[in-house]
C-alpha atoms as a PDB file:
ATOM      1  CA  UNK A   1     -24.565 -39.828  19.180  1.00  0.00           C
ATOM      2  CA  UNK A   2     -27.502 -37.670  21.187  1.00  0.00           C
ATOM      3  CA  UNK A   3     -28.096 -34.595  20.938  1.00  0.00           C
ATOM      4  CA  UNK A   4     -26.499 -33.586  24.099  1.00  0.00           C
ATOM      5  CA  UNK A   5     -23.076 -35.379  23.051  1.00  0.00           C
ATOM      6  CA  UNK A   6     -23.180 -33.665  20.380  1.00  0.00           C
ATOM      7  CA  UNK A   7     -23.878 -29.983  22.245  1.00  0.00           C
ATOM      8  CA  UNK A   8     -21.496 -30.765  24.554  1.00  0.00           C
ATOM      9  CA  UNK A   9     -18.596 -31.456  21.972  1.00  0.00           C
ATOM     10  CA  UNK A  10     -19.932 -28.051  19.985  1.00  0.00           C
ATOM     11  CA  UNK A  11     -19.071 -26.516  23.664  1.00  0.00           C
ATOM     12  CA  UNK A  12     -15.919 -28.322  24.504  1.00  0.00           C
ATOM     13  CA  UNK A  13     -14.413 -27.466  20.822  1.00  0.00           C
ATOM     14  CA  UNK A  14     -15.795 -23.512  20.711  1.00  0.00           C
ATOM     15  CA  UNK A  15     -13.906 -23.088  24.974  1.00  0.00           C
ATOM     16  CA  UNK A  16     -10.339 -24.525  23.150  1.00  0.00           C
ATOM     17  CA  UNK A  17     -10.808 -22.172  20.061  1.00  0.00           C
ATOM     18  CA  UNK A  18     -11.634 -19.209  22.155  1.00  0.00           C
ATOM     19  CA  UNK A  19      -8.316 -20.353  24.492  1.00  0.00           C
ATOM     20  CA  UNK A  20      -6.325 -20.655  21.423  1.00  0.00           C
ATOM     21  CA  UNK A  21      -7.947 -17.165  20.288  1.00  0.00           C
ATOM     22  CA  UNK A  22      -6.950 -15.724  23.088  1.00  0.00           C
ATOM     23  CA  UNK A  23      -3.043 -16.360  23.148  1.00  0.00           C
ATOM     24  CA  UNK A  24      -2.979 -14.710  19.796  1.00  0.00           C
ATOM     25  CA  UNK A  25      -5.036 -11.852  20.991  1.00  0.00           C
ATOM     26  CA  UNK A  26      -2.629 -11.104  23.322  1.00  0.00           C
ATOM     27  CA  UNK A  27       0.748 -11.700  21.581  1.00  0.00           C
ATOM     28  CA  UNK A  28      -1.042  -9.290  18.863  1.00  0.00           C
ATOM     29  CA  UNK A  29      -1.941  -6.409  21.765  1.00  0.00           C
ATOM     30  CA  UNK A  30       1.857  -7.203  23.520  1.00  0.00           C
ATOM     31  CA  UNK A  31       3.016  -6.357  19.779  1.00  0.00           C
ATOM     32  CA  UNK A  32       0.846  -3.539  19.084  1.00  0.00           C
ATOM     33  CA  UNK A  33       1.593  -1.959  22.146  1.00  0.00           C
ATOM     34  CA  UNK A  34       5.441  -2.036  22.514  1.00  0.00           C
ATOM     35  CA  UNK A  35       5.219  -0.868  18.891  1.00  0.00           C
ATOM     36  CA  UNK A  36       3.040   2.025  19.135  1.00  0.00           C
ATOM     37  CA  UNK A  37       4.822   2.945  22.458  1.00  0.00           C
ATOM     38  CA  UNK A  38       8.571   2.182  21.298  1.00  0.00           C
ATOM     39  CA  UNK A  39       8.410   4.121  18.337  1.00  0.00           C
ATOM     40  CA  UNK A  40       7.269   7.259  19.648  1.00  0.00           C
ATOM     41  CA  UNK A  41      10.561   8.406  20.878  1.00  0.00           C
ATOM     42  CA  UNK A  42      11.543   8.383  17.349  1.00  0.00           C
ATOM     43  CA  UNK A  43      10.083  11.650  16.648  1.00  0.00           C
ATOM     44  CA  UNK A  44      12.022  13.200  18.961  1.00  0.00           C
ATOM     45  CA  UNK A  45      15.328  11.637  18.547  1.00  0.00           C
ATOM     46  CA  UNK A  46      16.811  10.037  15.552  1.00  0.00           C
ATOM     47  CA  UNK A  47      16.171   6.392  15.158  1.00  0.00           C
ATOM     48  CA  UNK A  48      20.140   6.291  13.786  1.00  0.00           C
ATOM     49  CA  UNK A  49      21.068   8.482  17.042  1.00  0.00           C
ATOM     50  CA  UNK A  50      19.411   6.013  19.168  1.00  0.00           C
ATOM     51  CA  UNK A  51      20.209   2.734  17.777  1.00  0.00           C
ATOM     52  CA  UNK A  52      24.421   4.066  17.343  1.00  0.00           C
ATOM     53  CA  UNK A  53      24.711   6.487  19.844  1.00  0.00           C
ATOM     54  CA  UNK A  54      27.292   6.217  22.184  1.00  0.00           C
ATOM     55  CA  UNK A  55      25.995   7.838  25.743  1.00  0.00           C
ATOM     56  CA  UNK A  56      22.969   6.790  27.610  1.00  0.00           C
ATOM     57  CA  UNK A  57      22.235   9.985  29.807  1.00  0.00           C
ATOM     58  CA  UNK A  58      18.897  10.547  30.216  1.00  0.00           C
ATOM     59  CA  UNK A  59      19.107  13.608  32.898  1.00  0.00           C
ATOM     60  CA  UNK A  60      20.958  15.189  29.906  1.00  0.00           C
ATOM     61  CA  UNK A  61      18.195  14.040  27.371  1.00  0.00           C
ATOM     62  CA  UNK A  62      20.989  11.931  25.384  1.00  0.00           C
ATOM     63  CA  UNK A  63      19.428   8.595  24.677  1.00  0.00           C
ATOM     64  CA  UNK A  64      22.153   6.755  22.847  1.00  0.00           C
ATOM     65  CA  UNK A  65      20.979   2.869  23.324  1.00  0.00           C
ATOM     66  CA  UNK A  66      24.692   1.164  22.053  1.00  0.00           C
ATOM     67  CA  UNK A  67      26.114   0.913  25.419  1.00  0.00           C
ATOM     68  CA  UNK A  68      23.117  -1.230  26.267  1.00  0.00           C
ATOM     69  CA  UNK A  69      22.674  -3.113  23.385  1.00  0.00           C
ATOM     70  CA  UNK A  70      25.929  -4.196  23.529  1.00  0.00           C
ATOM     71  CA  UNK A  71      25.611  -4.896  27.021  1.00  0.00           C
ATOM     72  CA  UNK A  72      23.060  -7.863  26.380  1.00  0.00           C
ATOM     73  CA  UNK A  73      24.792  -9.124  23.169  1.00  0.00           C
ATOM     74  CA  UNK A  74      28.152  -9.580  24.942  1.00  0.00           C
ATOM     75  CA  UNK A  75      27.050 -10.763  27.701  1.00  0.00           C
ATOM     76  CA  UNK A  76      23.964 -13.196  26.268  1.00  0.00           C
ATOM     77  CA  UNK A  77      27.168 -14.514  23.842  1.00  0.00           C
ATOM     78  CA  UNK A  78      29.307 -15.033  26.903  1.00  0.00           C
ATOM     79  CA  UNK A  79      26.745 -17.286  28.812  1.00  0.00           C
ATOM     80  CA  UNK A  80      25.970 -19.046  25.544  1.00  0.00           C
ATOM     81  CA  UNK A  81      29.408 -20.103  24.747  1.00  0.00           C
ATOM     82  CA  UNK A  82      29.439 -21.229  28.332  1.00  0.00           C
ATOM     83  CA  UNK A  83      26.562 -22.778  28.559  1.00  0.00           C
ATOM     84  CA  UNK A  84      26.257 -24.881  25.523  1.00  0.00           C
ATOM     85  CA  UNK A  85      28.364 -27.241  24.905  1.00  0.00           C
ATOM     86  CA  UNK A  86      27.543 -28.618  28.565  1.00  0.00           C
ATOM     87  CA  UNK A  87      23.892 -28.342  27.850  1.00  0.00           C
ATOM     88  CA  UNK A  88      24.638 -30.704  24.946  1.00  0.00           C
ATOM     89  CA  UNK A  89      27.038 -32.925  26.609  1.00  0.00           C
ATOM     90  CA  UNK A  90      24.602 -33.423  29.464  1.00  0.00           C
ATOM     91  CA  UNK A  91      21.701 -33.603  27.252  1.00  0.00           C
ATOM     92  CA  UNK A  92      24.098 -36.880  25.187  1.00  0.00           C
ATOM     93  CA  UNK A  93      24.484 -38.408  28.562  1.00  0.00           C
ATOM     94  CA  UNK A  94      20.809 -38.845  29.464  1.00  0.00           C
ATOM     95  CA  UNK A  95      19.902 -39.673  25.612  1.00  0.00           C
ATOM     96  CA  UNK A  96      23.046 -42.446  25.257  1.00  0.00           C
ATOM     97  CA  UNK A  97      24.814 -43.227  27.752  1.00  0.00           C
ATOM     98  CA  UNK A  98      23.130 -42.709  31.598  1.00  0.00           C
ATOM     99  CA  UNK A  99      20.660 -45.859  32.976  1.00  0.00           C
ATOM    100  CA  UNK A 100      17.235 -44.914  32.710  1.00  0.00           C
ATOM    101  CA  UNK A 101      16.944 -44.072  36.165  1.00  0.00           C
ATOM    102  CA  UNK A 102      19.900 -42.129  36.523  1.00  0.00           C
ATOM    103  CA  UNK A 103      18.413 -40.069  33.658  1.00  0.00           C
ATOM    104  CA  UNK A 104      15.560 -39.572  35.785  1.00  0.00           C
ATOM    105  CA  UNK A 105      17.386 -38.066  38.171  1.00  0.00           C
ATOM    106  CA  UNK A 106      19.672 -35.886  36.319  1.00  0.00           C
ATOM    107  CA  UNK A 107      15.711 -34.553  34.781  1.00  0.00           C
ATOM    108  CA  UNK A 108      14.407 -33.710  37.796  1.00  0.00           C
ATOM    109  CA  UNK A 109      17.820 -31.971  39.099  1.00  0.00           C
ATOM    110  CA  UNK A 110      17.024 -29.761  35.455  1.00  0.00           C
ATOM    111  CA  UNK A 111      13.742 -29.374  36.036  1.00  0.00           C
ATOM    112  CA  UNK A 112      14.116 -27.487  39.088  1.00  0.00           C
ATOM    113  CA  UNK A 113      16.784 -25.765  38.283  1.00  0.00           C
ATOM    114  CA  UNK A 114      14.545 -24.309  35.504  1.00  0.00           C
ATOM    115  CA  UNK A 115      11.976 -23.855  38.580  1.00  0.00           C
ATOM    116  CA  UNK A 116      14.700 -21.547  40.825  1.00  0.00           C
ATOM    117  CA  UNK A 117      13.406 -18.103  40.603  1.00  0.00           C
ATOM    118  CA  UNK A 118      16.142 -15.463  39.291  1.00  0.00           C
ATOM    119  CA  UNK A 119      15.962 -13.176  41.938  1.00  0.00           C
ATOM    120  CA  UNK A 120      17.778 -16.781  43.889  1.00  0.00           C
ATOM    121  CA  UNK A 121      20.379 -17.037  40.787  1.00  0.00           C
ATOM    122  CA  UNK A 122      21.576 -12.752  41.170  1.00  0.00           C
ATOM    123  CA  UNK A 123      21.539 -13.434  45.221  1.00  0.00           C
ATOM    124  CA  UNK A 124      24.050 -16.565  44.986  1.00  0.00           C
ATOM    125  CA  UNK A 125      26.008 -14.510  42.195  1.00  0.00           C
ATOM    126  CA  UNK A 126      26.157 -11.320  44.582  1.00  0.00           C
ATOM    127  CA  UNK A 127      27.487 -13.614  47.388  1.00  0.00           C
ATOM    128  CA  UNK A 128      29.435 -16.340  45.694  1.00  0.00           C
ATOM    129  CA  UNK A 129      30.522 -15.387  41.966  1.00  0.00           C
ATOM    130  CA  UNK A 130      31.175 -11.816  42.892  1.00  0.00           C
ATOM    131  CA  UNK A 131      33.982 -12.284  45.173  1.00  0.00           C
ATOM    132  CA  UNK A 132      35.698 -14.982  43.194  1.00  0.00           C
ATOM    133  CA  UNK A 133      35.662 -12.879  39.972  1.00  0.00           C
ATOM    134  CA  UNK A 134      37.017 -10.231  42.137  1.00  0.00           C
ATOM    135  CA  UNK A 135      39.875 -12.175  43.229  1.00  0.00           C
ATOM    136  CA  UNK A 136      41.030 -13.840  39.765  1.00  0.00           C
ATOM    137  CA  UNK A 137      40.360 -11.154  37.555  1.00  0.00           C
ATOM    138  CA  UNK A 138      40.098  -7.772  39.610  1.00  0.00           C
ATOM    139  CA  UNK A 139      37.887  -4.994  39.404  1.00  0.00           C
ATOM    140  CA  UNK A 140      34.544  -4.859  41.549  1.00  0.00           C
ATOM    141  CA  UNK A 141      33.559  -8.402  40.691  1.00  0.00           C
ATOM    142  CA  UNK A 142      30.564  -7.096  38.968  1.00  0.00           C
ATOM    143  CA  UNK A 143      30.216  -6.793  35.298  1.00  0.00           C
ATOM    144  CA  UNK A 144      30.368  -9.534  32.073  1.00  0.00           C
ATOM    145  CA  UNK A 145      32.371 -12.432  33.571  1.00  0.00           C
ATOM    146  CA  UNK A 146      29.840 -12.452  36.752  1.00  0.00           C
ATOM    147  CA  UNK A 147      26.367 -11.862  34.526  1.00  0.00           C
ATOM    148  CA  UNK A 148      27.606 -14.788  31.701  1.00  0.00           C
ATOM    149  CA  UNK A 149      28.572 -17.250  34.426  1.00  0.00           C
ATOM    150  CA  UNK A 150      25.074 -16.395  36.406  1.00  0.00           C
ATOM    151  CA  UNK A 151      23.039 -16.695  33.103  1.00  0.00           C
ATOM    152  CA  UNK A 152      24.801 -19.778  31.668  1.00  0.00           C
ATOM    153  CA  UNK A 153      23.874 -21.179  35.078  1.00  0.00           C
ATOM    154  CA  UNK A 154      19.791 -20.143  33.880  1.00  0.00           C
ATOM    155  CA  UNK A 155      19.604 -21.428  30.466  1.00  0.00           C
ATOM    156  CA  UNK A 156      21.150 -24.121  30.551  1.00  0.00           C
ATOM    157  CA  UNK A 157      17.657 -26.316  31.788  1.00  0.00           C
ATOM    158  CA  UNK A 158      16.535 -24.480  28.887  1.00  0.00           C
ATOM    159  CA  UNK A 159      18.917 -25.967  26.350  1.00  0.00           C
ATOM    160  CA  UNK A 160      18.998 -28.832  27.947  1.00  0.00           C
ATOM    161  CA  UNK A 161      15.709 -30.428  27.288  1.00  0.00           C
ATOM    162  CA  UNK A 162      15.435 -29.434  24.054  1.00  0.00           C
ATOM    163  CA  UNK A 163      18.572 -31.212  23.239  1.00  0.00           C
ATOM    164  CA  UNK A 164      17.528 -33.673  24.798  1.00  0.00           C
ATOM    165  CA  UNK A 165      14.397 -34.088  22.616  1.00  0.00           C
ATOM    166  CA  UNK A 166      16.016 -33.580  19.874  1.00  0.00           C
ATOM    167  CA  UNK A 167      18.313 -36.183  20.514  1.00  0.00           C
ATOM    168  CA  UNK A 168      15.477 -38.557  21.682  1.00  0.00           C
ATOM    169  CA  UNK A 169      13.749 -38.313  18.440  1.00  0.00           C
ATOM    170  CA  UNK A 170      16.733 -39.548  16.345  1.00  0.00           C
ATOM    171  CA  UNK A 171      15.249 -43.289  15.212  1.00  0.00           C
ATOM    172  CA  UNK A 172      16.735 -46.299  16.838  1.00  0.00           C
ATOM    173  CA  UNK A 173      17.312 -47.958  13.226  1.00  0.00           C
ATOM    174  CA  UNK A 174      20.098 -45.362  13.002  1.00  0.00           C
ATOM    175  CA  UNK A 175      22.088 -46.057  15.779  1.00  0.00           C
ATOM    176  CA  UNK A 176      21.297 -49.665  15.351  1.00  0.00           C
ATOM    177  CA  UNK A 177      22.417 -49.424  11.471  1.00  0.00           C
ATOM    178  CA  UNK A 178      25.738 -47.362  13.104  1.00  0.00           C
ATOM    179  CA  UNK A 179      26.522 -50.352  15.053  1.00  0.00           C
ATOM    180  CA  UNK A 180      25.875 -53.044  13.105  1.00  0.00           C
ATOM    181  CA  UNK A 181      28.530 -51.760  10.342  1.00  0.00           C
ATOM    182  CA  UNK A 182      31.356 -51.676  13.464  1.00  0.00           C
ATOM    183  CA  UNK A 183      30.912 -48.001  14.670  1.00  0.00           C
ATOM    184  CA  UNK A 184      31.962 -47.897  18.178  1.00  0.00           C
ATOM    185  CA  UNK A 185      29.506 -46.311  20.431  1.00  0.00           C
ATOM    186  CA  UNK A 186      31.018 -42.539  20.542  1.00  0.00           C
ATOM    187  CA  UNK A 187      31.161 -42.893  16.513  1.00  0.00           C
ATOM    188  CA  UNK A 188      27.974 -43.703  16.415  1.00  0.00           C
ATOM    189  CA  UNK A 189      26.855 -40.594  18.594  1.00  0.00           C
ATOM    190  CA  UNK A 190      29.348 -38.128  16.889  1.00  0.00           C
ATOM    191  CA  UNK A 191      29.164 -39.487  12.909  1.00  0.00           C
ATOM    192  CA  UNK A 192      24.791 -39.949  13.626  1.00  0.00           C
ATOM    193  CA  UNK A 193      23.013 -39.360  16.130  1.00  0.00           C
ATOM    194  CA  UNK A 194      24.581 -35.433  16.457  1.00  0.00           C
ATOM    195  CA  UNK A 195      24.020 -34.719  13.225  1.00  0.00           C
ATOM    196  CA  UNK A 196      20.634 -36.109  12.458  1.00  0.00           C
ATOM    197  CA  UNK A 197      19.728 -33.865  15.600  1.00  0.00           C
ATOM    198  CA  UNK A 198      21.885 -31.010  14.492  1.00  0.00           C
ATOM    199  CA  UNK A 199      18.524 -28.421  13.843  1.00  0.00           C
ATOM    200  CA  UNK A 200      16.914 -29.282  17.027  1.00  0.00           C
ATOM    201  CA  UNK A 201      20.308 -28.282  19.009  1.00  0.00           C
ATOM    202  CA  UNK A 202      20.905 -25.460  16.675  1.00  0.00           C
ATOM    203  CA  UNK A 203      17.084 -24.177  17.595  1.00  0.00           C
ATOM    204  CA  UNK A 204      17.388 -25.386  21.046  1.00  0.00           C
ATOM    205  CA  UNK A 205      20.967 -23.226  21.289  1.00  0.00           C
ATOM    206  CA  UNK A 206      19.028 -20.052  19.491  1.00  0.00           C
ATOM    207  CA  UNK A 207      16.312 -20.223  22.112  1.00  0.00           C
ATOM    208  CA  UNK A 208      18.708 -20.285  25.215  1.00  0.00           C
ATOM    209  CA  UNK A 209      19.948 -17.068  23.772  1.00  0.00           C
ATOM    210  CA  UNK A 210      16.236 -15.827  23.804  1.00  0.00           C
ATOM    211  CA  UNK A 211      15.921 -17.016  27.334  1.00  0.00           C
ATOM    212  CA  UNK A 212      18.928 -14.956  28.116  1.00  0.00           C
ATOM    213  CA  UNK A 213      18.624 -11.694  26.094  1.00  0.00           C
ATOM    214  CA  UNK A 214      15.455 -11.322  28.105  1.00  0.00           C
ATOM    215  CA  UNK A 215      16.829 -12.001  31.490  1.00  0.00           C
ATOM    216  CA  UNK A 216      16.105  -8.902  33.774  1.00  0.00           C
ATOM    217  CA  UNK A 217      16.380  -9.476  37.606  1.00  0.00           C
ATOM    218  CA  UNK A 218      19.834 -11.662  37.878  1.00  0.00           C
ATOM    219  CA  UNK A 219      21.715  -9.353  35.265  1.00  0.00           C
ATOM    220  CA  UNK A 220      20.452  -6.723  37.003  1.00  0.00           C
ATOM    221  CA  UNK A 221      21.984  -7.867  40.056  1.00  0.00           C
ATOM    222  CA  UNK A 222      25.390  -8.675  38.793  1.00  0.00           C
ATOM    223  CA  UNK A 223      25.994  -6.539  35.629  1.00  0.00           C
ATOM    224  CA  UNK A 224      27.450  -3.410  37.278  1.00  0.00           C
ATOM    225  CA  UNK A 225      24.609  -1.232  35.496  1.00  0.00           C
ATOM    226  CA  UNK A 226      27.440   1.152  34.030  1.00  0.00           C
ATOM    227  CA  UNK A 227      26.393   2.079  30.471  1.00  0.00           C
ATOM    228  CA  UNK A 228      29.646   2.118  28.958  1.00  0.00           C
ATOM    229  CA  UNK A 229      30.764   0.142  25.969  1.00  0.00           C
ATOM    230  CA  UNK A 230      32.774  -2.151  27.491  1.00  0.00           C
ATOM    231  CA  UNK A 231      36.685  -2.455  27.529  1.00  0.00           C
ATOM    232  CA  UNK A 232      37.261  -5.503  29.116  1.00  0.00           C
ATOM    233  CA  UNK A 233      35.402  -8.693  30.290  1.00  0.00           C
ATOM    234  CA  UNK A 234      35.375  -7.849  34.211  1.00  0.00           C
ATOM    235  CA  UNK A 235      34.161  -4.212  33.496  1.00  0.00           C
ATOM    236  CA  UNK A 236      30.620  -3.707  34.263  1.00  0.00           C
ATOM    237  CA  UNK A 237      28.128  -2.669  31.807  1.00  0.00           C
ATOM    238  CA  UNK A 238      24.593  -2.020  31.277  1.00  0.00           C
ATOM    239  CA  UNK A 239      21.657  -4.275  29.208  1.00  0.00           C
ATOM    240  CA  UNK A 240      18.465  -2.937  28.006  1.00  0.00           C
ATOM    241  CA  UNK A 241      16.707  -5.544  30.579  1.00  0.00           C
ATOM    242  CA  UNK A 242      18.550  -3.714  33.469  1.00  0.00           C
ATOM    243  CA  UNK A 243      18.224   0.012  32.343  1.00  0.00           C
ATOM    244  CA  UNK A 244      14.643  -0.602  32.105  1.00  0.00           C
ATOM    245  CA  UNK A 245      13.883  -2.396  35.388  1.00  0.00           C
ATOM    246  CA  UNK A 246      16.121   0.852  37.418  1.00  0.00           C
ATOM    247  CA  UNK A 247      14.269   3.267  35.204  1.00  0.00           C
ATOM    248  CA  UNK A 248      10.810   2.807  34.300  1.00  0.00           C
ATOM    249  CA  UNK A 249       9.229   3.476  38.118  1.00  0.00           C
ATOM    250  CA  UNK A 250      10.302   7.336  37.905  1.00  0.00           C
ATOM    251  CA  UNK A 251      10.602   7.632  34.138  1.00  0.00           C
ATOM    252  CA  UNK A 252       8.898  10.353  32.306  1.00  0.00           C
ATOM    253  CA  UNK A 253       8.436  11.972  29.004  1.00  0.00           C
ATOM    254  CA  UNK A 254      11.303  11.226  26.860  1.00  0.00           C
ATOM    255  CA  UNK A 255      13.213   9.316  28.736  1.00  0.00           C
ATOM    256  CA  UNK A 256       9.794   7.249  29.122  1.00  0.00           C
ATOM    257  CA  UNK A 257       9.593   6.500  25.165  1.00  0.00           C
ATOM    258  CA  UNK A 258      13.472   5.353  25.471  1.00  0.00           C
ATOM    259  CA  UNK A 259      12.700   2.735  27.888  1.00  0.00           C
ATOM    260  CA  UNK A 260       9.584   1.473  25.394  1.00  0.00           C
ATOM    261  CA  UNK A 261      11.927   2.023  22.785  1.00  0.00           C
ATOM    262  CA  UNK A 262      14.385  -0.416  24.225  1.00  0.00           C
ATOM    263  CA  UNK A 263      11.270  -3.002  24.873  1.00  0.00           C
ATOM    264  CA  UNK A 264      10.678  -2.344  21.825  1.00  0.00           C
ATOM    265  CA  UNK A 265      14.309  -3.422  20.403  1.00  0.00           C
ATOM    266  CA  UNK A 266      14.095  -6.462  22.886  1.00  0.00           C
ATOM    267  CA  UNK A 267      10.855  -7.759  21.046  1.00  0.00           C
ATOM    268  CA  UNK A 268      12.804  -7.225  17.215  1.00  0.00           C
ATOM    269  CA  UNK A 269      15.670  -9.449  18.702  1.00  0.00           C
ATOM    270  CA  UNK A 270      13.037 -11.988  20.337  1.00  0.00           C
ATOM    271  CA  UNK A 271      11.225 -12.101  16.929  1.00  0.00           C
ATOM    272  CA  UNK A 272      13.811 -13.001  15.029  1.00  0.00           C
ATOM    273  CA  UNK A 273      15.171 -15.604  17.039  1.00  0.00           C
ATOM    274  CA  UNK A 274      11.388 -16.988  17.085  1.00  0.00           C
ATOM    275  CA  UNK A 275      11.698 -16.629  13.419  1.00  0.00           C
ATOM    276  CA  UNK A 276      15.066 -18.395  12.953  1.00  0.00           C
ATOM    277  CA  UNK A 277      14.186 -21.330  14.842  1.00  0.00           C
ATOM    278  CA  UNK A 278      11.025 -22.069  12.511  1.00  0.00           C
ATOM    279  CA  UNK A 279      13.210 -21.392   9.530  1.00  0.00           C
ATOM    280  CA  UNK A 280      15.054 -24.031  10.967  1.00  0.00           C
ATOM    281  CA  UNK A 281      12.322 -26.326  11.325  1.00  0.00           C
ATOM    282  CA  UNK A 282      10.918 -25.725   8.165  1.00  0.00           C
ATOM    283  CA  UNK A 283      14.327 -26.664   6.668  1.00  0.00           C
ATOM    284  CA  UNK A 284      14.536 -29.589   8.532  1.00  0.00           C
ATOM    285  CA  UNK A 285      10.769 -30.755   7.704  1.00  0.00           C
ATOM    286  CA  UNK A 286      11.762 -30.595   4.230  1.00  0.00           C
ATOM    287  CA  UNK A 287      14.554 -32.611   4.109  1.00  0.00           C
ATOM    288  CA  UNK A 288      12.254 -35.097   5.182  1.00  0.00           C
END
């Protein structure tokens, strides 16, 4: 090897280090940040008052964050449970049982559904979910019913294809093994292929619910942006995504920190779902 090669490969591998660098540069300055900003509210107000308080008034400097919180879990939980078992059934169907090139297909379909901006998925829910809700279950039409059926709609790509890799990377010795001891095809997916993939559509089902939680502009269009604990699954409600997109261009002191203070809750629930999903592939790596 010259001496040129071997300047050149000294360049090539420094430029991927310094790229590599760089993404944890800025996760670490997104972290430090949010931190810094988010917990400055928390000499002002009580991080108990915040985190369990009941009203979400800013004009009246009462910064209770429950409503919203709330808000995102029930409505990230009702897209989830709508969303995933289809993801998985669809994500079976392209691993087992669809021709190769009706697979293809079905992938591309996913893919751009995955490529639809959400600003397109809150427009079709304004004009198309809305007035359906309305008419079956009452009410305005806006609220969790809408917002779960509009986000389902969104992560499902997401859950998808990783089920679909997960499902992939189940050997072929164990389905062939199934079959040759007189397991009939859907045995063989339900008694081993699902539950040899069972972590990677656990983790791919954890980070559809991170895809979701952080969902701003669709839920923002749909959700009703009432910050009210709800009573009832056609009421609408309020998430920390949507209370900060309406707020933060004319937010100011306190009611400034609150928003970062919610960002700052968002990237706690974001972490640990990061952080469940490796402890699930770290379990699964040790089986091994």
């Amino acid at each position: 090897m010259t001496k040129g090669n071997k300047s050149f490969e000294k360049a090539i591998k420094l430029f991927f280090s310094l790229a590599a660098s760089a993404t944890i540069v800025g996760l670490l300055l997104i972290i430090v940040y949010i931190t810094k900003e988010g917990t400055l509210l928390f000499g002002k107000v009580n991080v108990f008052d915040f985190l369990f308080g009941k009203e979400w008034k800013p004009s009246s400097a009462r910064f209770g964050a429950l409503p919203l919180i709330v808000g995102s879990l029930v409505v990230t939980a009702g897209a989830v449970i709508l969303s995933a078992p289809l993801s998985i059934f669809v994500a079976i169907f392209l691993t087992e049982i669809a021709p190769k090139k009706v697979a293809n297909y079905i992938k591309t379909a996913i893919e751009l559904l995955a490529g639809i901006p959400s600003v397109i998925y809150g427009f079709m829910g304004i004009m198309v979910l809305v007035p359906m809700v309305r008419q079956v279950f009452g009410g305005s039409g806006l609220g969790i019913i809408t917002a779960s059926l509009v986000l389902s709609i969104m992560i499902l790509p997401t859950i998808t294809s990783l089920a679909e890799g997960a499902l992939s990377s189940v050997p072929d010795r164990y389905r062939y093994g199934a079959l040759a001891l007189g397991s009939t095809k859907w045995e063989m997916i339900y008694h081993v292929v699902l539950p040899a993939a069972k972590r990677g559509i656990i983790s791919a089902i954890i980070l559809g619910v991170g895809r979701a939680i952080g969902e701003t502009m669709a839920v923002l269009m749909v959700v009703g942006n009432v910050a009210k604990i709800p009573e009832s699954l056609n009421q609408p409600v309020a998430t920390m995504t949507s209370i900060i997109a309406l707020d933060i261009s004319y937010a100011s002191g306190l009611h400034k920190y609150a928003l970062f203070s919610l960002g700052f809750v968002l990237l706690l629930l974001s972490m640990c779902f990061i952080a469940i999903v490796r402890g699930v592939y770290k379990g699964s790596y040790e089986r091994v």
